[in-house]
PDB file of N, CA and C in Angstrom:
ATOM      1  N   UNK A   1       0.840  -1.192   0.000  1.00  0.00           N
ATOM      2  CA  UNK A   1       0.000   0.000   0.000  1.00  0.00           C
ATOM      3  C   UNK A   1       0.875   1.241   0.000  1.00  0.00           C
ATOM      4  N   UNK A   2       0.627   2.595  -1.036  1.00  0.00           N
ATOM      5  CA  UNK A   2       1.730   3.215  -0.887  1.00  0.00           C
ATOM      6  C   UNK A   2       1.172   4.002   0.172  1.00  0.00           C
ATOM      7  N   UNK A   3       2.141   5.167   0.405  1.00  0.00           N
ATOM      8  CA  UNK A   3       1.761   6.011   1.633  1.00  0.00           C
ATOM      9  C   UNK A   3       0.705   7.094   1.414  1.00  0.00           C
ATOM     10  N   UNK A   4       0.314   7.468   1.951  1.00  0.00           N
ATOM     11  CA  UNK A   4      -0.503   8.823   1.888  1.00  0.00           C
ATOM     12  C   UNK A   4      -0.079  10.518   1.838  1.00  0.00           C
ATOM     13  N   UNK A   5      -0.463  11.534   1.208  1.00  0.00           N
ATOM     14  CA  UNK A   5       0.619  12.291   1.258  1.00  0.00           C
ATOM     15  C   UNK A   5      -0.990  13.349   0.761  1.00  0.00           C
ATOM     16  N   UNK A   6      -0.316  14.707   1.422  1.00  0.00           N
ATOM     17  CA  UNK A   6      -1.577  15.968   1.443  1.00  0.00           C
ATOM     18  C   UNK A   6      -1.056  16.314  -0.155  1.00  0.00           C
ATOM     19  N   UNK A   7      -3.059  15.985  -0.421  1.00  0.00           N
ATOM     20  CA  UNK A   7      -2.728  16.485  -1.831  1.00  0.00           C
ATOM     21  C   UNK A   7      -3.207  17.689  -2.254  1.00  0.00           C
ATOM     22  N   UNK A   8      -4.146  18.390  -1.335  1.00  0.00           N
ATOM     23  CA  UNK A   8      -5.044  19.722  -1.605  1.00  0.00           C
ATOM     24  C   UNK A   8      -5.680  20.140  -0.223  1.00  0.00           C
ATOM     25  N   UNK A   9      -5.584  21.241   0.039  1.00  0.00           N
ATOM     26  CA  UNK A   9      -6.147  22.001   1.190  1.00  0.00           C
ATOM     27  C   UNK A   9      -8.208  22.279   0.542  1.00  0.00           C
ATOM     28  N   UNK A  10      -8.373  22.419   1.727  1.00  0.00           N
ATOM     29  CA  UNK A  10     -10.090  22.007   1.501  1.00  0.00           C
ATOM     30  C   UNK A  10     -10.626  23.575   2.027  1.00  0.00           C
ATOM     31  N   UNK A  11     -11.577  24.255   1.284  1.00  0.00           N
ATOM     32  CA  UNK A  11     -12.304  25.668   1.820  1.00  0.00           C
ATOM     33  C   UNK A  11     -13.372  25.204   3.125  1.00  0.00           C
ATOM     34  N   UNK A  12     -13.895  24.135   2.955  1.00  0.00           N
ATOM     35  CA  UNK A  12     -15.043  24.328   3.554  1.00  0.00           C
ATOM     36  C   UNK A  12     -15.711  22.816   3.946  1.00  0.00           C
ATOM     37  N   UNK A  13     -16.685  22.863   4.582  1.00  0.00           N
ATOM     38  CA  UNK A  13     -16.893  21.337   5.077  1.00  0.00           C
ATOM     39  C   UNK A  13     -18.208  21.124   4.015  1.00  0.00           C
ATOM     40  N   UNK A  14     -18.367  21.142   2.854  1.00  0.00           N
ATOM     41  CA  UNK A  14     -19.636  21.269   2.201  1.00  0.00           C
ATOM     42  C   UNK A  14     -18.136  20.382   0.684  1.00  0.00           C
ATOM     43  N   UNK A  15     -17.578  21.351   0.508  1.00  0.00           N
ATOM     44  CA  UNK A  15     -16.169  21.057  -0.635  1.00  0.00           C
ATOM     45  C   UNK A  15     -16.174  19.349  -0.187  1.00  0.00           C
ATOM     46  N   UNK A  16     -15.738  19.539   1.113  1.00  0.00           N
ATOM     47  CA  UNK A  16     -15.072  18.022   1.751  1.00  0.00           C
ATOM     48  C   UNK A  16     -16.111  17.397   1.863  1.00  0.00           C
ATOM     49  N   UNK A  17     -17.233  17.252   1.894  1.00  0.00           N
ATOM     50  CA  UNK A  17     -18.205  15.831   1.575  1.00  0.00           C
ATOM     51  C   UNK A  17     -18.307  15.920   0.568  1.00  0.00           C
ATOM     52  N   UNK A  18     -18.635  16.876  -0.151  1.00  0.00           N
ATOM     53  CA  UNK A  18     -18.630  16.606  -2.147  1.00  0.00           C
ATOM     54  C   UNK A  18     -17.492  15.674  -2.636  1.00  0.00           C
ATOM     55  N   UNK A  19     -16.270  16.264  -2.262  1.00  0.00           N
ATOM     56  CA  UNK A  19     -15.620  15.378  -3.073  1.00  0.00           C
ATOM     57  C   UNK A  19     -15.258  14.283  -2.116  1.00  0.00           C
ATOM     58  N   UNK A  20     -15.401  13.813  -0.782  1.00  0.00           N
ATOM     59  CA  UNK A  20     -15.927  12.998  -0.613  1.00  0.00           C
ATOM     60  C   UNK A  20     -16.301  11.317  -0.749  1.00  0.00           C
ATOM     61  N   UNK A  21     -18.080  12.471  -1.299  1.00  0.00           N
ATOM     62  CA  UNK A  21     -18.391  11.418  -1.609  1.00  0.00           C
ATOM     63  C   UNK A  21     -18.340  10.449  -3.233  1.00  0.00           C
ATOM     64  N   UNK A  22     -17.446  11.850  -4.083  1.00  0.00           N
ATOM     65  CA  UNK A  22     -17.245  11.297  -5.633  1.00  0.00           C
ATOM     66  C   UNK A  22     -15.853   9.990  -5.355  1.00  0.00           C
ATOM     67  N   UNK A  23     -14.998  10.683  -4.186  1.00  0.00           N
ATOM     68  CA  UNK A  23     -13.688   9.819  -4.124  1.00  0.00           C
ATOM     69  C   UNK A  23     -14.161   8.389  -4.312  1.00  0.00           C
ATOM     70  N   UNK A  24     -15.468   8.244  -2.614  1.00  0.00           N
ATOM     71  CA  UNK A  24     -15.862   6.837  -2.669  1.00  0.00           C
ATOM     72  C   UNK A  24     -16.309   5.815  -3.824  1.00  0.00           C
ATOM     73  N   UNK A  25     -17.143   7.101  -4.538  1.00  0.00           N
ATOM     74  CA  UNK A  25     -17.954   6.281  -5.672  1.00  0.00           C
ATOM     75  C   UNK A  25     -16.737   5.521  -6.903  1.00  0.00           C
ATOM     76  N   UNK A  26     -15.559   6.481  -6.919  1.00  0.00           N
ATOM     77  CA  UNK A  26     -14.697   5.817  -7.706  1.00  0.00           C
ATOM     78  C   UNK A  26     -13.774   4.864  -7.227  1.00  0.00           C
ATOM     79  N   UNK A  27     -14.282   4.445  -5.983  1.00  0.00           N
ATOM     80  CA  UNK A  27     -13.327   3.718  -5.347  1.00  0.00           C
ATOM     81  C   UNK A  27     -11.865   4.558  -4.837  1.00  0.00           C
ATOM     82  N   UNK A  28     -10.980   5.595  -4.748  1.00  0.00           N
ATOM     83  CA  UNK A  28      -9.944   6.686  -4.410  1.00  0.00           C
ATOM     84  C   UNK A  28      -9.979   6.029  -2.792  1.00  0.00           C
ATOM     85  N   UNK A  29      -9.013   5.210  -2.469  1.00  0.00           N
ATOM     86  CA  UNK A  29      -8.534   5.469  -0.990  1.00  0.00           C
ATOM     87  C   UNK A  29      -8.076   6.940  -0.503  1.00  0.00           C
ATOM     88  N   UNK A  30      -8.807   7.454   0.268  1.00  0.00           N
ATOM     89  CA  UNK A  30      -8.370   9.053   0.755  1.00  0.00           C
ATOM     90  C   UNK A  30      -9.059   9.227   2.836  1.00  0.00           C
ATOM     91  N   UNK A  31      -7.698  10.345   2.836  1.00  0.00           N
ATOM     92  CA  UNK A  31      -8.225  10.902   4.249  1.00  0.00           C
ATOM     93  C   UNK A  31      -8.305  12.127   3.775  1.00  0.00           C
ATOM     94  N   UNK A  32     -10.099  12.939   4.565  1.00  0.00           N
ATOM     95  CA  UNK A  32      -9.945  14.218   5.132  1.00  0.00           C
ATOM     96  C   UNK A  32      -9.657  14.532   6.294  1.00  0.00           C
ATOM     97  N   UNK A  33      -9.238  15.522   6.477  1.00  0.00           N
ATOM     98  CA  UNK A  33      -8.511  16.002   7.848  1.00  0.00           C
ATOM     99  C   UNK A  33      -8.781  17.208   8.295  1.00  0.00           C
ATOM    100  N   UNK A  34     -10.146  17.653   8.805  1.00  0.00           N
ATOM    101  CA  UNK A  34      -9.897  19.004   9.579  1.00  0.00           C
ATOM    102  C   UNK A  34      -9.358  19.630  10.287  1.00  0.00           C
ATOM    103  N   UNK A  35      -9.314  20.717   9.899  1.00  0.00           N
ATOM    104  CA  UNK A  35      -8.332  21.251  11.302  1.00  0.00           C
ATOM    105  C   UNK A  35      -9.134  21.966  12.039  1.00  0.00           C
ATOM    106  N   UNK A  36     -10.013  21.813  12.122  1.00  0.00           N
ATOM    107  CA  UNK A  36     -10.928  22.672  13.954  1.00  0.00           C
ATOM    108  C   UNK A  36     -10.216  21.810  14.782  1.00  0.00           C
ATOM    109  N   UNK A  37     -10.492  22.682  15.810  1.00  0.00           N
ATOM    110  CA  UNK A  37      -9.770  22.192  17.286  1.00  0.00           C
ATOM    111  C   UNK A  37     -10.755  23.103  18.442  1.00  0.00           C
ATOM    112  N   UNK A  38     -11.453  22.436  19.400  1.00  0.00           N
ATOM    113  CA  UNK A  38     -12.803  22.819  19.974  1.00  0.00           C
ATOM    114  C   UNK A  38     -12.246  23.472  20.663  1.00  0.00           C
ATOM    115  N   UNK A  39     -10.763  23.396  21.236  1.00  0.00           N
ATOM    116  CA  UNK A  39     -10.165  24.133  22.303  1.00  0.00           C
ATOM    117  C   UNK A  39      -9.923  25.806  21.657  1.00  0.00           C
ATOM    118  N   UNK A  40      -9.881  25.854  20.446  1.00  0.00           N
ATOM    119  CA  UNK A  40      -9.253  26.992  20.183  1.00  0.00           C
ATOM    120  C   UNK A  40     -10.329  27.394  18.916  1.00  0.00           C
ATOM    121  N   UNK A  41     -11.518  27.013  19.160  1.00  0.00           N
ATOM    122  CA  UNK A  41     -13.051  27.242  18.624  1.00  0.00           C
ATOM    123  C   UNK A  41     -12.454  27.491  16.929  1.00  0.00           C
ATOM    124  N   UNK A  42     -12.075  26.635  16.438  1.00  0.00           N
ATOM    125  CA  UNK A  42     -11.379  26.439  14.637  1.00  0.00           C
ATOM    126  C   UNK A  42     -10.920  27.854  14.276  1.00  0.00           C
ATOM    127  N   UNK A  43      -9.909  28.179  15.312  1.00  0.00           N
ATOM    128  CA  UNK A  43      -9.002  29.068  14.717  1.00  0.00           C
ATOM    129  C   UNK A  43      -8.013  28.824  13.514  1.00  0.00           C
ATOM    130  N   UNK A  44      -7.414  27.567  13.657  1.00  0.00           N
ATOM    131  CA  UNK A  44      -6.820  27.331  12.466  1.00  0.00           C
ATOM    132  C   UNK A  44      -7.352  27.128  10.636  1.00  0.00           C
ATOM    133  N   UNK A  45      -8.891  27.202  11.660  1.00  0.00           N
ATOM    134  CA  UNK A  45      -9.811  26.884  10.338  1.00  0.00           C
ATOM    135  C   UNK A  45      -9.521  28.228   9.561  1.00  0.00           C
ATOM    136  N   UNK A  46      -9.701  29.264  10.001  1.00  0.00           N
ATOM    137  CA  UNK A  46      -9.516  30.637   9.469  1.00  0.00           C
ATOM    138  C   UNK A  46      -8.252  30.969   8.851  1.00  0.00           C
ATOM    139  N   UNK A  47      -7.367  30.481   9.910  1.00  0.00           N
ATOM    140  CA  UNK A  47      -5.909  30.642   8.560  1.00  0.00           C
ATOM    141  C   UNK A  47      -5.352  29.760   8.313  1.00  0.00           C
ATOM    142  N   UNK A  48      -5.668  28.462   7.872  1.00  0.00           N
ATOM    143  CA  UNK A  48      -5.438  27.355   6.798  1.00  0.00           C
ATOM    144  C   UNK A  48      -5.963  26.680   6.142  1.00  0.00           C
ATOM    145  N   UNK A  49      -7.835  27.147   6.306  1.00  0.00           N
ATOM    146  CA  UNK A  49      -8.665  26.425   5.390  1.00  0.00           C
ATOM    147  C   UNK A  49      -8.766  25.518   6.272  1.00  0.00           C
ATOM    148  N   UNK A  50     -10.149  24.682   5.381  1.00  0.00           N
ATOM    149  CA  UNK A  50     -10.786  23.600   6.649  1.00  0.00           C
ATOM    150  C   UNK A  50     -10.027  22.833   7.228  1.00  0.00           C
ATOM    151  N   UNK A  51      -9.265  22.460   6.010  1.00  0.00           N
ATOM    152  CA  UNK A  51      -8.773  20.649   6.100  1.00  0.00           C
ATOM    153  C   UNK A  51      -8.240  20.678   5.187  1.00  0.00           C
ATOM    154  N   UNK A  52      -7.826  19.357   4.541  1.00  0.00           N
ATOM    155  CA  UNK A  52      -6.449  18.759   3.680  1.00  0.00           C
ATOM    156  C   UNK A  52      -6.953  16.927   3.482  1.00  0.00           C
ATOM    157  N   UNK A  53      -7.244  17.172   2.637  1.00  0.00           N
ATOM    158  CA  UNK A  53      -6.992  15.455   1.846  1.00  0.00           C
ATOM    159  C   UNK A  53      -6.058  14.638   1.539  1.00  0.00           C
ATOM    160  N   UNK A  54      -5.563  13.356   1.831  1.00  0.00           N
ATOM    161  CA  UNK A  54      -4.550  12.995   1.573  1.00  0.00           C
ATOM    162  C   UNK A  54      -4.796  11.924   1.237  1.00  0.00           C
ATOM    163  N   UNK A  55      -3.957  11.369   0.062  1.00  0.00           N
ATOM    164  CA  UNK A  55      -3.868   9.917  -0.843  1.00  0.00           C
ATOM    165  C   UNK A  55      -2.736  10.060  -1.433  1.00  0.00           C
ATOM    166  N   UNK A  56      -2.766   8.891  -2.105  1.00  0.00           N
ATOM    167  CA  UNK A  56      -1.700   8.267  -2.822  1.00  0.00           C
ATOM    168  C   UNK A  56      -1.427   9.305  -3.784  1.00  0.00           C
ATOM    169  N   UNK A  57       0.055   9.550  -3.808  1.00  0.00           N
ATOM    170  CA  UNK A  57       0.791  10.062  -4.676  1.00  0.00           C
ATOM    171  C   UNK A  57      -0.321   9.756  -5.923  1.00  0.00           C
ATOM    172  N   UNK A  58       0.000   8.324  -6.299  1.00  0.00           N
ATOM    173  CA  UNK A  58      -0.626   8.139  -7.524  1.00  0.00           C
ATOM    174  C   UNK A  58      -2.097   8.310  -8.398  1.00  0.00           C
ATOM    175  N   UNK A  59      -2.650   8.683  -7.280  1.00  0.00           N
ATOM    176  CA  UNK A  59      -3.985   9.025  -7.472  1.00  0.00           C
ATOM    177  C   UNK A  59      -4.000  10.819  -7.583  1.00  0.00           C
ATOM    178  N   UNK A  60      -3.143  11.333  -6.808  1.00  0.00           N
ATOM    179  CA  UNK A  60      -2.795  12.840  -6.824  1.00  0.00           C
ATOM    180  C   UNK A  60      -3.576  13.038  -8.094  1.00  0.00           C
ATOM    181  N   UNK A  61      -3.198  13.406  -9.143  1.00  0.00           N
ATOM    182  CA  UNK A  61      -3.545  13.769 -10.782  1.00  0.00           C
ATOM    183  C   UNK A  61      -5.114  13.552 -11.007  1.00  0.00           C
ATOM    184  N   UNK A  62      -5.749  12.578 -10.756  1.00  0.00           N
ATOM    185  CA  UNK A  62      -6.854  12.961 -10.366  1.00  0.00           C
ATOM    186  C   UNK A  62      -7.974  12.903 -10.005  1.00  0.00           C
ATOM    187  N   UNK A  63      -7.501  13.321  -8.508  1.00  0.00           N
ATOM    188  CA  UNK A  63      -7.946  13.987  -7.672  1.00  0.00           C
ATOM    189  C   UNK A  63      -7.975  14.857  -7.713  1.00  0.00           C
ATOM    190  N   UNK A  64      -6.996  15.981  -8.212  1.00  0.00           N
ATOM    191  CA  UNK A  64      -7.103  17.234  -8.459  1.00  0.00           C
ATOM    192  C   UNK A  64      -8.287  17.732  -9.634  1.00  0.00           C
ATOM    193  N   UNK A  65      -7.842  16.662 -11.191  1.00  0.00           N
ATOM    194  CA  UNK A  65      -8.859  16.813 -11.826  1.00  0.00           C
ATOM    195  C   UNK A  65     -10.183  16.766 -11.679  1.00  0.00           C
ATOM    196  N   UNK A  66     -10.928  16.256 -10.491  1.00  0.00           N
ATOM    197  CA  UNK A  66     -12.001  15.808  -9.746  1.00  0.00           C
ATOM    198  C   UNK A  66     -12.296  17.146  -9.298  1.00  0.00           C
ATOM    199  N   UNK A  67     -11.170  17.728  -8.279  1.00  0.00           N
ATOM    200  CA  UNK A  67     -11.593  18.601  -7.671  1.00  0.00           C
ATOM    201  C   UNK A  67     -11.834  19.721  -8.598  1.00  0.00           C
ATOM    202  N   UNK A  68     -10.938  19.990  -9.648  1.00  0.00           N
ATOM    203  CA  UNK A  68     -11.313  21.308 -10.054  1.00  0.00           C
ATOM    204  C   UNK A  68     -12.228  21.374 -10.897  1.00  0.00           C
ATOM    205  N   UNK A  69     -13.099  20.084 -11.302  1.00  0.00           N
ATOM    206  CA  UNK A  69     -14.236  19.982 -11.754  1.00  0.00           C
ATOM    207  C   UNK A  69     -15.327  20.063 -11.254  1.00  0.00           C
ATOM    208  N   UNK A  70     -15.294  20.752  -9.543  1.00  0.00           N
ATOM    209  CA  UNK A  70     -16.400  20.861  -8.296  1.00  0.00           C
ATOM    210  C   UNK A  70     -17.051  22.028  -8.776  1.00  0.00           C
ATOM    211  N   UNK A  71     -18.202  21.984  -8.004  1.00  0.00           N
ATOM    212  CA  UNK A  71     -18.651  23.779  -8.644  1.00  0.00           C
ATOM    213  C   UNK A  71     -18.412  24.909  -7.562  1.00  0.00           C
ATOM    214  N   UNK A  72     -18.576  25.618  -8.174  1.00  0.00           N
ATOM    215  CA  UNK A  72     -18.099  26.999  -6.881  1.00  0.00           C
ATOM    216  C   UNK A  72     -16.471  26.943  -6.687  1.00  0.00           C
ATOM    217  N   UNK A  73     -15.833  26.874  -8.007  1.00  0.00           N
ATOM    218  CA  UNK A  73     -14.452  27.180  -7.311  1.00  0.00           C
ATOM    219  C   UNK A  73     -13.821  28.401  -7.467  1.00  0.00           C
TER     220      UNK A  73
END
């Protein structure tokens, strides 16, 4: 299994179930990863964006193409 590696920073928690749920449908092994933190009420959310997806290098290419085929970008 290769490793996992951040392939795109995420705007919003609406972005991150969309693509999501297209990853699953194509089968894409992937993690999202928010960054809220309850202690510090998602400050980091504000200056780094929600979250970050991560998969296989090899899938990188697209995934991206996926993503920038989302609407509202």
């Amino acid at each position: 299994m290769e490793k996992f590696k951040k392939i795109l920073i995420l705007k919003n928690e609406i972005e991150a179930k969309l693509l999501e749920s297209i990853l699953k449908d194509r089968a894409i092994s992937h993690v999202i990863k928010s960054y809220h933190d309850s202690a510090l009420d998602g400050l980091f959310q504000l200056q780094q964006g929600w979250g970050h997806l991560e998969a296989a290098i090899s899938d990188r290419a697209e995934i991206k193409s996926i993503y920038d085929d989302l609407p509202n970008q």
